[in-house]
C-alpha atoms as a PDB file:
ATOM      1  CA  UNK A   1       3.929 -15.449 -12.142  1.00  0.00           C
ATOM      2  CA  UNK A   2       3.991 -13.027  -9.355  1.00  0.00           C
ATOM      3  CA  UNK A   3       3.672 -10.277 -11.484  1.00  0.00           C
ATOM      4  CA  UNK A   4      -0.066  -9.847 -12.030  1.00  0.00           C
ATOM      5  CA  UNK A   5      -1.500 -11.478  -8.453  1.00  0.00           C
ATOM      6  CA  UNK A   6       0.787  -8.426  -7.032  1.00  0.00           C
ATOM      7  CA  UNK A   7      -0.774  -5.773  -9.299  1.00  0.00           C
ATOM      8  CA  UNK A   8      -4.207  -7.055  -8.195  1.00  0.00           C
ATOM      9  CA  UNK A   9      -3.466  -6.799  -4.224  1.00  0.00           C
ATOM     10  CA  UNK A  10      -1.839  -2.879  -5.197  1.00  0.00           C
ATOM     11  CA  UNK A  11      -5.042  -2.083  -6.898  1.00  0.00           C
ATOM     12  CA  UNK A  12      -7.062  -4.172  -3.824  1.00  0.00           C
ATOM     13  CA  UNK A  13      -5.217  -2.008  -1.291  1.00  0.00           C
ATOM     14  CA  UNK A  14      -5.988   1.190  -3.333  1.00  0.00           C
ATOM     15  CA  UNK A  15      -9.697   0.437  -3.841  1.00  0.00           C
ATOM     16  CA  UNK A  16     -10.174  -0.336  -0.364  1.00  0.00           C
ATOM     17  CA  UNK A  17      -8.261   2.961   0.902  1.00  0.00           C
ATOM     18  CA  UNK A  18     -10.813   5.281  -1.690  1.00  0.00           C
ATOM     19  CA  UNK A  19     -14.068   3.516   0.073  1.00  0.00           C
ATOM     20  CA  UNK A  20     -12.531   3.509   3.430  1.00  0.00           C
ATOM     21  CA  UNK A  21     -12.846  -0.208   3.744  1.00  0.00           C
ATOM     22  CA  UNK A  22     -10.811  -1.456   7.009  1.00  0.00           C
ATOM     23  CA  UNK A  23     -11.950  -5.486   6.239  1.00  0.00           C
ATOM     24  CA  UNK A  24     -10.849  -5.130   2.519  1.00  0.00           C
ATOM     25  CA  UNK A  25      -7.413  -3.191   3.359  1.00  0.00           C
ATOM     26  CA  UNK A  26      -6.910  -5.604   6.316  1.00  0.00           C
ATOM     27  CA  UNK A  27      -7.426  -8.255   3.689  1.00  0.00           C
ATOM     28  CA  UNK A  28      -4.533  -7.891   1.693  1.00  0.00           C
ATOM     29  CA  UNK A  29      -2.032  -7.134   4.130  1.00  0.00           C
ATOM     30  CA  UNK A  30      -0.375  -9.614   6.476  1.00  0.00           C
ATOM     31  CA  UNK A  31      -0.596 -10.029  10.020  1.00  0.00           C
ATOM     32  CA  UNK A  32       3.218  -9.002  10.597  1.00  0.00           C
ATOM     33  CA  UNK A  33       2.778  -5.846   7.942  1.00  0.00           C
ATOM     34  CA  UNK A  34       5.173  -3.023   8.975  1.00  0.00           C
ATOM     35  CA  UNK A  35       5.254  -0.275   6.605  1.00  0.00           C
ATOM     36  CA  UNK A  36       7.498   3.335   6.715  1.00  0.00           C
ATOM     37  CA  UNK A  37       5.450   6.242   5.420  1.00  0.00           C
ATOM     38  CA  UNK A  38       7.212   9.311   3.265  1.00  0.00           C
ATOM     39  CA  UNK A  39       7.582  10.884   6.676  1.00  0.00           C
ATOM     40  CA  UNK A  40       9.120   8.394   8.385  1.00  0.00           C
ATOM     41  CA  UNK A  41       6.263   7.401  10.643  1.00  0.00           C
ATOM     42  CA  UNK A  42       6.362   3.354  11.112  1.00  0.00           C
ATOM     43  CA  UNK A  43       2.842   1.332  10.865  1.00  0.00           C
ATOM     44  CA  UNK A  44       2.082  -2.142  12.007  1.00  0.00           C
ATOM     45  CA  UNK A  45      -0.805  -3.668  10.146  1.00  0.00           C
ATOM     46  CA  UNK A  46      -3.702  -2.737  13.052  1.00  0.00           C
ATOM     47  CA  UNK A  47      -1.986   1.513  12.641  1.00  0.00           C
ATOM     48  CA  UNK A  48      -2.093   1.437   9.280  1.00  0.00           C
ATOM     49  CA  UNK A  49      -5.401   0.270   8.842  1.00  0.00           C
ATOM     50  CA  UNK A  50      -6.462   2.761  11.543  1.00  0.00           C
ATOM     51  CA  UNK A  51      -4.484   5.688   9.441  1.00  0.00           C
ATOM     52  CA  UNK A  52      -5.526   4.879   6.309  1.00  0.00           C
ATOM     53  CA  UNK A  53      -8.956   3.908   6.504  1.00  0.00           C
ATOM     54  CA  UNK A  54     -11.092   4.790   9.631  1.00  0.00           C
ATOM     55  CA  UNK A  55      -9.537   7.743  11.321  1.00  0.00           C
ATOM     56  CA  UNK A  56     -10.569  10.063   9.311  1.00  0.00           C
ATOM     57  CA  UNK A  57      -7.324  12.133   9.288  1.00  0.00           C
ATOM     58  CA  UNK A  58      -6.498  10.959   5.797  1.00  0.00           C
ATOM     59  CA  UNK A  59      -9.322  10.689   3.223  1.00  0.00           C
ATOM     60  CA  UNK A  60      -7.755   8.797  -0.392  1.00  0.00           C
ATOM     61  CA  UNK A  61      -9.311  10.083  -3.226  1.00  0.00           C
ATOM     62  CA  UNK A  62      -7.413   8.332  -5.521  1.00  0.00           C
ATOM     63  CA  UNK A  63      -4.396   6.538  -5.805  1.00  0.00           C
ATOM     64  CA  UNK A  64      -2.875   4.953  -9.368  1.00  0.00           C
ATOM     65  CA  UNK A  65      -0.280   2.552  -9.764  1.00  0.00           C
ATOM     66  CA  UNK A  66       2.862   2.746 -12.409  1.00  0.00           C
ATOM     67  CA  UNK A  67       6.007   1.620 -12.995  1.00  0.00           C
ATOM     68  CA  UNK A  68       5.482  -1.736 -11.288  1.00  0.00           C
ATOM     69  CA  UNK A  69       8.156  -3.733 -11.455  1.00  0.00           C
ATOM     70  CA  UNK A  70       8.168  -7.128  -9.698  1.00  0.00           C
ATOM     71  CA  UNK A  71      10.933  -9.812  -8.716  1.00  0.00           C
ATOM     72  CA  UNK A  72       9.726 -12.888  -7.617  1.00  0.00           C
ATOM     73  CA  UNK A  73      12.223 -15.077  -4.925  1.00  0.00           C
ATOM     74  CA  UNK A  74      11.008 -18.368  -3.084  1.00  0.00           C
ATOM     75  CA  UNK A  75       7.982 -17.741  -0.745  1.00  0.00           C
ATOM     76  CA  UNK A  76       8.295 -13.595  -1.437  1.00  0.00           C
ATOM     77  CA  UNK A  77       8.658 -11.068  -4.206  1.00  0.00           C
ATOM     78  CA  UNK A  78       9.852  -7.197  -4.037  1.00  0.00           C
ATOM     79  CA  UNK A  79       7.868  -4.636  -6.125  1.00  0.00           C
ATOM     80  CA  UNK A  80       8.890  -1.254  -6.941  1.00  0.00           C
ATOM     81  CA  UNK A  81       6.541   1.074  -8.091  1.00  0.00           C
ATOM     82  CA  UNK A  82       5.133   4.897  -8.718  1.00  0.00           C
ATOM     83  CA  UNK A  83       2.136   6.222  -6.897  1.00  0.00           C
ATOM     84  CA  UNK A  84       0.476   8.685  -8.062  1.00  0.00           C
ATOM     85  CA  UNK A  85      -2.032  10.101  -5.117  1.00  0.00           C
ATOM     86  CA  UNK A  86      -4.912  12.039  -4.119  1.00  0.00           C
ATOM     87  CA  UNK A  87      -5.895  12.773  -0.653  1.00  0.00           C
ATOM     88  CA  UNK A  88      -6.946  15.121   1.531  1.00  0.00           C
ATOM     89  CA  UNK A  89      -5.536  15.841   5.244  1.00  0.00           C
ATOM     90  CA  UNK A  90      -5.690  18.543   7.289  1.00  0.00           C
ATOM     91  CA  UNK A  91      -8.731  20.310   5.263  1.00  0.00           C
ATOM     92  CA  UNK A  92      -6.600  20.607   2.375  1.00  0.00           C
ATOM     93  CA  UNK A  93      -6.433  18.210  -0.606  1.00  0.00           C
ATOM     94  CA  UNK A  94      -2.971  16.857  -1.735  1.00  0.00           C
ATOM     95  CA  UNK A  95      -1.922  15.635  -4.733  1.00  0.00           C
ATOM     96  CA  UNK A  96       1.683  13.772  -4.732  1.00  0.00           C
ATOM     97  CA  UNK A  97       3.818  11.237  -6.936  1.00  0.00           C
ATOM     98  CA  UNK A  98       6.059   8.626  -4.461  1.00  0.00           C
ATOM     99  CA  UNK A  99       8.257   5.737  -4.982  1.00  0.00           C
ATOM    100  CA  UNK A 100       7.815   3.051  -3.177  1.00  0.00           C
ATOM    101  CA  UNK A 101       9.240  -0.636  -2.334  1.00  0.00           C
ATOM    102  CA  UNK A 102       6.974  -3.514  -1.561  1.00  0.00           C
ATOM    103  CA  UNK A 103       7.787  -6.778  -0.006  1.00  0.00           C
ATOM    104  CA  UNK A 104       4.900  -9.438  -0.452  1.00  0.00           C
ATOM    105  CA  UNK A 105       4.889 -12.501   1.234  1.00  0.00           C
ATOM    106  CA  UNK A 106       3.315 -16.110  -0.138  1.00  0.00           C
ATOM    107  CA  UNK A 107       0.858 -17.300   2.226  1.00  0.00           C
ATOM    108  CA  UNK A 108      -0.950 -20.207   2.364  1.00  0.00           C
ATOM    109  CA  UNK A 109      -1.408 -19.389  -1.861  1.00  0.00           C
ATOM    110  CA  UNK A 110      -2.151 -15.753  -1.774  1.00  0.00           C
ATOM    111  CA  UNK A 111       0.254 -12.994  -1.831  1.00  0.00           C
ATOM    112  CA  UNK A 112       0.000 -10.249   1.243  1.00  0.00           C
ATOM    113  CA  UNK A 113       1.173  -7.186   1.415  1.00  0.00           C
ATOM    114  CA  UNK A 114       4.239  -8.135   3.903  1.00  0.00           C
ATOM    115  CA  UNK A 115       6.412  -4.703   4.214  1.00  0.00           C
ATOM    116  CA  UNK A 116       6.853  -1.227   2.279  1.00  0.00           C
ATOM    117  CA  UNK A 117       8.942   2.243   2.054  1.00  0.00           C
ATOM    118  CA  UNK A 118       8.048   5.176   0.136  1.00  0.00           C
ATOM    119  CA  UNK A 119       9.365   8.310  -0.580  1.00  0.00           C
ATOM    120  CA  UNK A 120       8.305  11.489  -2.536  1.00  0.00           C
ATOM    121  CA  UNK A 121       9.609  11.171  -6.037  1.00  0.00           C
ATOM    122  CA  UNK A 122      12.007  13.328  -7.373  1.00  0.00           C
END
């Protein structure tokens, strides 16, 4: 099942953001990633590793997963989840709940992060 190989890239891709780690984020994304932020800013996969994890302008402190839900289809599954975050940004430390939709892709026997929306829960 899907279910539990998705949960492990989320929790990858959250680890990797914390310790700033560009080859482990990189890692579980794939190469055609595009990914709409809860601003509305669009990321390929070399922007939002660049965002996310070496520029500096965004430092994650933490980030936990809930709500995961996951539908598996031929070749891809969707997952819907809650984020809870922490980061800081602009000197000031945030701390934010968003829902977000993941599309993962089956490659070569792994899943990759393929596409994703969030949006500030209500």
């Amino acid at each position: 099942m899907a279910g539990e190989a998705i949960r492990q890239v989320l929790a990858a891709k959250a680890e990797a953001m914390v310790h700033r780690s560009a080859e482990g984020l990189a890692a579980q994304l794939h190469d055609d990633f595009i990914y709409v932020n809860a601003r509305g800013t669009r990321f390929d996969k070399s922007s939002y590793v660049e965002t996310y994890c070496t520029s500096g302008r965004i430092t994650f402190h933490d980030q936990e997963i809930a709500d995961l839900q996951v539908t598996e289809f031929p070749g891809f599954a969707v997952a819907t989840l809650t984020l809870h975050d922490r980061f800081s940004t602009g000197g000031r430390e945030v701390r934010a709940t968003y829902r977000s939709l993941c599309v993962f892709a089956e490659t070569n026997g792994k899943w990759l992060w393929a596409a994703g929306q969030t949006m500030p829960a209500s």
